[in-house]
Protein backbone atom coordinates (compact mmCIF):
# COMPACT_ATOMS: atom_id res chain seq x y z
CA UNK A 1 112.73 -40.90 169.41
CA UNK A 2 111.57 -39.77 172.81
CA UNK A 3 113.00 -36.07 174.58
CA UNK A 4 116.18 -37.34 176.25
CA UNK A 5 117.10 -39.25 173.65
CA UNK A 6 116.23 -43.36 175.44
CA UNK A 7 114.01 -45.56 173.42
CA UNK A 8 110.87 -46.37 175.83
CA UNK A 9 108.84 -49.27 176.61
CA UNK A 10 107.09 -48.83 173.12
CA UNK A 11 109.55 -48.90 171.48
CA UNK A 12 109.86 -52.34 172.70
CA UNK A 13 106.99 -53.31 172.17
CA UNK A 14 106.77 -52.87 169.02
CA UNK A 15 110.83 -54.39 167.90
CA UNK A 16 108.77 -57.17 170.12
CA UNK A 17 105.67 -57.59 168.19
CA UNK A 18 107.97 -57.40 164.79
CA UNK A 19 109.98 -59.93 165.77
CA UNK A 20 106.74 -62.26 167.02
CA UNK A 21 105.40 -62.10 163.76
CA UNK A 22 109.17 -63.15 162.15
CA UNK A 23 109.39 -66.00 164.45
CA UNK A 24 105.86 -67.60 164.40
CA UNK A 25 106.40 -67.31 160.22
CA UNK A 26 109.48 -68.97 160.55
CA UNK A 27 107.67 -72.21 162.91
CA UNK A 28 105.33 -72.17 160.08
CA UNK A 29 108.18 -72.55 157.40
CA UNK A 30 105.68 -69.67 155.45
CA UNK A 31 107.21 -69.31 151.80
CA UNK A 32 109.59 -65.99 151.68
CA UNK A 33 106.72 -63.80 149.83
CA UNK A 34 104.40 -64.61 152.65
CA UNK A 35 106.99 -63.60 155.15
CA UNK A 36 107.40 -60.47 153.22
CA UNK A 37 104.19 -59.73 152.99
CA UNK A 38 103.34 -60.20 156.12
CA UNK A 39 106.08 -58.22 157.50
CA UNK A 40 105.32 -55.61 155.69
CA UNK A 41 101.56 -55.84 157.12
CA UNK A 42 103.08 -55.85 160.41
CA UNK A 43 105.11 -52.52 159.84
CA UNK A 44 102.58 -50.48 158.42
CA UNK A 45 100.36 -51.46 161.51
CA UNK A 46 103.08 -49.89 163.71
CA UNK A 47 103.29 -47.43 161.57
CA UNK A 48 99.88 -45.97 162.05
CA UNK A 49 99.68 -46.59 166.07
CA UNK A 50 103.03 -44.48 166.26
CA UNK A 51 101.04 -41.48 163.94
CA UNK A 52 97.74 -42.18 165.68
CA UNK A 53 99.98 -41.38 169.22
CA UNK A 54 102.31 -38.68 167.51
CA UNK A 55 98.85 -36.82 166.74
CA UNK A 56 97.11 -37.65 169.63
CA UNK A 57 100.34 -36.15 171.73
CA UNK A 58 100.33 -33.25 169.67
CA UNK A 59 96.40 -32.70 170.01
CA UNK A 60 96.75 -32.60 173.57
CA UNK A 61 100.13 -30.59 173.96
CA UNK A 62 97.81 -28.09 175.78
CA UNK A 63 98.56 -24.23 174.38
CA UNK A 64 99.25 -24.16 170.77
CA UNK A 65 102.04 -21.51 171.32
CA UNK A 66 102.27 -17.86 169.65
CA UNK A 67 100.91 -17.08 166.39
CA UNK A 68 97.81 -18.92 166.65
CA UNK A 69 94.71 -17.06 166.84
CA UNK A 70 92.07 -17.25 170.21
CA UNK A 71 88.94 -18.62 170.26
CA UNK A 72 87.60 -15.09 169.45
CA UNK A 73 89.89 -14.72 166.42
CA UNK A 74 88.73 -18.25 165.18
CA UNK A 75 85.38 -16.84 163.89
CA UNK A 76 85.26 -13.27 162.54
CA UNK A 77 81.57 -13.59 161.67
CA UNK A 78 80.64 -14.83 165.39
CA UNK A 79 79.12 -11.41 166.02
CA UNK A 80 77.67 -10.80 162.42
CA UNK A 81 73.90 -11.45 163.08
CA UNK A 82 73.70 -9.84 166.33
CA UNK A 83 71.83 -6.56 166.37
CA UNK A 84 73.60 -3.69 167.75
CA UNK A 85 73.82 -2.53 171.39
């Protein structure tokens, strides 16, 4: 759920696009493992877009707070091969 606690537009969007896929099944008259299936298709699909954007937020949260080490922490060998001086 979104900070602040209100579902956004994406949320709509996707209760939308899960209930398109219900209702064109149903004007097909699709047999009940179909519909399952397919449903099922259909959730694990918005499934991974809400990771793929949960990760992608998180990637670009900016600062990845205290305890992580700098750029210069990163490597301990970055200054290994360089001669002395």
């Amino acid at each position: 759920m979104p900070r602040g606690g209100r579902l956004g537009p994406r949320f709509g969007l996707e209760a939308g696009f899960l209930i398109g896929v219900a209702v064109v099944l149903g004007l097909l008259e699709v047999s009940w493992p179909v519909v399952f299936a397919a449903m099922a298709v259909a959730w694990v699909l918005v499934a991974a877009v809400e990771v793929a954007l949960a990760r992608a937020q998180t990637a670009g949260a900016g600062d990845a707070g205290p305890g992580h080490p700098d750029e210069e922490e990163r490597d301990p060998f970055r200054d290994a091969f360089r001669p002395p001086g």
